[in-house]
C-alpha atoms as a PDB file:
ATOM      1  CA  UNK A   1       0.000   0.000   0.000  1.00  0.00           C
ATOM      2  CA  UNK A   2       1.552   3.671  -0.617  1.00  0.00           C
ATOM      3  CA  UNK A   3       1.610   5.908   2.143  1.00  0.00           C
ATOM      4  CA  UNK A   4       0.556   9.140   1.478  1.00  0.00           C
ATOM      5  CA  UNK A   5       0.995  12.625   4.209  1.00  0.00           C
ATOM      6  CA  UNK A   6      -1.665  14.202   5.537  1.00  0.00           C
ATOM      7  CA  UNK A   7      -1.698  17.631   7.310  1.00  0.00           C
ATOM      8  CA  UNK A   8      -4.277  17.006  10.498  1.00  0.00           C
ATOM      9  CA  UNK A   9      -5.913  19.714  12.661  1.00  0.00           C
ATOM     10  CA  UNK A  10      -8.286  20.079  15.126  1.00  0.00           C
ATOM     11  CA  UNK A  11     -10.282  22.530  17.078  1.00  0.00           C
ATOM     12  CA  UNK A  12     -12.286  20.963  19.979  1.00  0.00           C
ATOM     13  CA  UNK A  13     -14.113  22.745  22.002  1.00  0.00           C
ATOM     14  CA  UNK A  14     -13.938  20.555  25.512  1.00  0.00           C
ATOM     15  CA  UNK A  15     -11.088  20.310  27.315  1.00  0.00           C
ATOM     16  CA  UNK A  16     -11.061  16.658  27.809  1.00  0.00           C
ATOM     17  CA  UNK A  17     -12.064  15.782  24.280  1.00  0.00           C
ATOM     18  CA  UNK A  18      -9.023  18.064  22.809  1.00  0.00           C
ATOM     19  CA  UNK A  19      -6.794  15.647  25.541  1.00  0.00           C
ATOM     20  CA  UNK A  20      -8.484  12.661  23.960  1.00  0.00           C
ATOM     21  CA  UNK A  21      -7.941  13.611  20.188  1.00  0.00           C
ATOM     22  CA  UNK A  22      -4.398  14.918  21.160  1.00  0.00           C
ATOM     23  CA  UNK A  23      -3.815  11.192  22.853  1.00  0.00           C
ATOM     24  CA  UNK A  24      -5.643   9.602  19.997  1.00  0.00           C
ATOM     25  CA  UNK A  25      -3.582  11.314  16.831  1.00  0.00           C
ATOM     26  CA  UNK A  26       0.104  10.383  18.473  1.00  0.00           C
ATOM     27  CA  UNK A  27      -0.520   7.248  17.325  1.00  0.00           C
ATOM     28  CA  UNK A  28      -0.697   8.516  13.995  1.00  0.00           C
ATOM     29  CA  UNK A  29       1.815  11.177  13.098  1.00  0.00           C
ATOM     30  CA  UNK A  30       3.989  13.760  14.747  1.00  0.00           C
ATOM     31  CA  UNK A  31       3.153  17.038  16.292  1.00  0.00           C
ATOM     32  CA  UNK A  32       3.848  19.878  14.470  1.00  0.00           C
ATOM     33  CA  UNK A  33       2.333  22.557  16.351  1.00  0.00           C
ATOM     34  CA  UNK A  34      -0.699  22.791  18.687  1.00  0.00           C
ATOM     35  CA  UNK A  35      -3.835  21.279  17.604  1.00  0.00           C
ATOM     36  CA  UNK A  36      -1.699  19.973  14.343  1.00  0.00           C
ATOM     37  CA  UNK A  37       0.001  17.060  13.057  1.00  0.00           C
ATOM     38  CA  UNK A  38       1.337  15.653   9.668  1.00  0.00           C
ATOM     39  CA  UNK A  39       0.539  11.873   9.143  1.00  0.00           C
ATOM     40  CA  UNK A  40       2.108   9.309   7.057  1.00  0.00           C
ATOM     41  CA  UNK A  41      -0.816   7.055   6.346  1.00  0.00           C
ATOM     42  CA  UNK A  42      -1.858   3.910   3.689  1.00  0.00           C
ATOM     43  CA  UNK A  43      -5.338   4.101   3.230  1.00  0.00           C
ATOM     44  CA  UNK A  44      -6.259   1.476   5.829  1.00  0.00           C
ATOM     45  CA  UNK A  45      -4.685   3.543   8.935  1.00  0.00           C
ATOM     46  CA  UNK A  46      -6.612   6.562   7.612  1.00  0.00           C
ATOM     47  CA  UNK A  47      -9.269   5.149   8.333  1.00  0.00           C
ATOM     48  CA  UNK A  48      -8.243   3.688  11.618  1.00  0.00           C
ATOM     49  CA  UNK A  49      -7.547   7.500  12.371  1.00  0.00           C
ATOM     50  CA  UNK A  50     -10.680   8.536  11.288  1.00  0.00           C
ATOM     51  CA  UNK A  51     -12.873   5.343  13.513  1.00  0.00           C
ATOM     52  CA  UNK A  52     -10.414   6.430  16.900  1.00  0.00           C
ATOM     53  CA  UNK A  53     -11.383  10.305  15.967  1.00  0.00           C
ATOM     54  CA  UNK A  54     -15.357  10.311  15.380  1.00  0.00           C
ATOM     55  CA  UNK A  55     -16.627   8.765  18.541  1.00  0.00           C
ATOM     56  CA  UNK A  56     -14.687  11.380  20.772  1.00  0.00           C
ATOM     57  CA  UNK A  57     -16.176  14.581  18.336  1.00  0.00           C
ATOM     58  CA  UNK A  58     -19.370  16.683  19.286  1.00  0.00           C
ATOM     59  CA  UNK A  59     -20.240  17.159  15.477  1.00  0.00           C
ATOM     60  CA  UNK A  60     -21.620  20.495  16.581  1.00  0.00           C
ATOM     61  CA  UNK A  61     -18.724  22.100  18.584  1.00  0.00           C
ATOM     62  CA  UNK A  62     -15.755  20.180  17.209  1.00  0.00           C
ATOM     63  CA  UNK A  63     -14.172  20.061  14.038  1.00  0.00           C
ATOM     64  CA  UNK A  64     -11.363  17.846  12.385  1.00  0.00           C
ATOM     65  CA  UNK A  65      -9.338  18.449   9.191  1.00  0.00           C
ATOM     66  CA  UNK A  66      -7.631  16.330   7.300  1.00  0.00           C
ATOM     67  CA  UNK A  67      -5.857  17.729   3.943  1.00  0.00           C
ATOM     68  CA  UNK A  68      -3.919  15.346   1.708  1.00  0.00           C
ATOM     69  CA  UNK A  69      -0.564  16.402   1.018  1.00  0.00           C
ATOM     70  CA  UNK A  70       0.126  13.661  -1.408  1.00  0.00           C
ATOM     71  CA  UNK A  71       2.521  10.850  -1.701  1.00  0.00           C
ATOM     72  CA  UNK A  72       4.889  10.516   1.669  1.00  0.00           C
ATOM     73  CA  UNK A  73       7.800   9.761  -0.892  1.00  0.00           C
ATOM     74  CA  UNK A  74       7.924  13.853  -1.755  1.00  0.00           C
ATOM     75  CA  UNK A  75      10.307  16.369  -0.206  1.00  0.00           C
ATOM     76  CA  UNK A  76       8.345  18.573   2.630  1.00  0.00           C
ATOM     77  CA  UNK A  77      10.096  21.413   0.501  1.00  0.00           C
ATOM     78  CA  UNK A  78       7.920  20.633  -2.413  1.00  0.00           C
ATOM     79  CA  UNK A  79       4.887  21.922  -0.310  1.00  0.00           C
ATOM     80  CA  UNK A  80       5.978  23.430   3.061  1.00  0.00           C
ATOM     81  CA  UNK A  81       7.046  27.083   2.946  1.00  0.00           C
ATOM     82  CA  UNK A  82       7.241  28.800   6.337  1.00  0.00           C
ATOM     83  CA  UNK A  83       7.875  32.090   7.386  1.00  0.00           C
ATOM     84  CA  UNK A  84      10.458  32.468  10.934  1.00  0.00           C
ATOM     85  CA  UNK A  85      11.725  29.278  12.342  1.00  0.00           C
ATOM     86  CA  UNK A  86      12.692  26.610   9.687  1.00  0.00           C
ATOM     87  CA  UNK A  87      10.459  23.739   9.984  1.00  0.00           C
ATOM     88  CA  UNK A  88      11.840  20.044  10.509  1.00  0.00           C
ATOM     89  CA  UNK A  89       9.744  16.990  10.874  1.00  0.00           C
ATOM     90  CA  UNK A  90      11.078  14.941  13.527  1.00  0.00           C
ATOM     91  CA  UNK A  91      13.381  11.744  12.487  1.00  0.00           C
ATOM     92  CA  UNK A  92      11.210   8.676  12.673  1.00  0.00           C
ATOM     93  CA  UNK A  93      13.051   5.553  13.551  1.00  0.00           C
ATOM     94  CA  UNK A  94      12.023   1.884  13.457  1.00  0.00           C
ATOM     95  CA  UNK A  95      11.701  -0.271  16.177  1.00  0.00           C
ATOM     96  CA  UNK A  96      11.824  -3.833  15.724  1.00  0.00           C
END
């Protein structure tokens, strides 16, 4: 399956259900400021995000979204400019 990156972010109104989304999406990708993250995903995690996301939402105070950055074999410089700090993702290791 091809992974493709995702930019993630959330604005929950409750305090405990923006601790439980937080605690839910660092399974899934790595911080990359408050209330955002950028995901690596094949289409079957995605959707794991998604199922671990939607039963902790109030579809009337909380929102989720989830833009598709395309394939996670592309340089972040193709599509990430930023203005200040230079912006790093984090070096992923595996663990076997």
């Amino acid at each position: 399956m091809s992974r493709r990156r995702f930019l993630v972010a959330y604005d929950v109104s409750n305090d405990k259900r923006l601790k439980a989304v937080y605690k839910a999406m660092n399974g899934f990708g790595d911080r990359i400021q408050y209330s955002v993250f950028i995901c690596e995903l094949n289409d079957r995690e995605r959707v794991q995000m998604e199922a671990k996301l939607r039963p902790i939402l109030h579809s009337n105070e909380d929102q989720v979204i989830i833009m598709d950055l395309g394939s996670a074999d592309r340089d972040m410089e193709d599509f990430i400019a930023t203005l200040g700090r230079d912006f790093a993702l984090p070096t992923r290791v595996n663990v076997v």
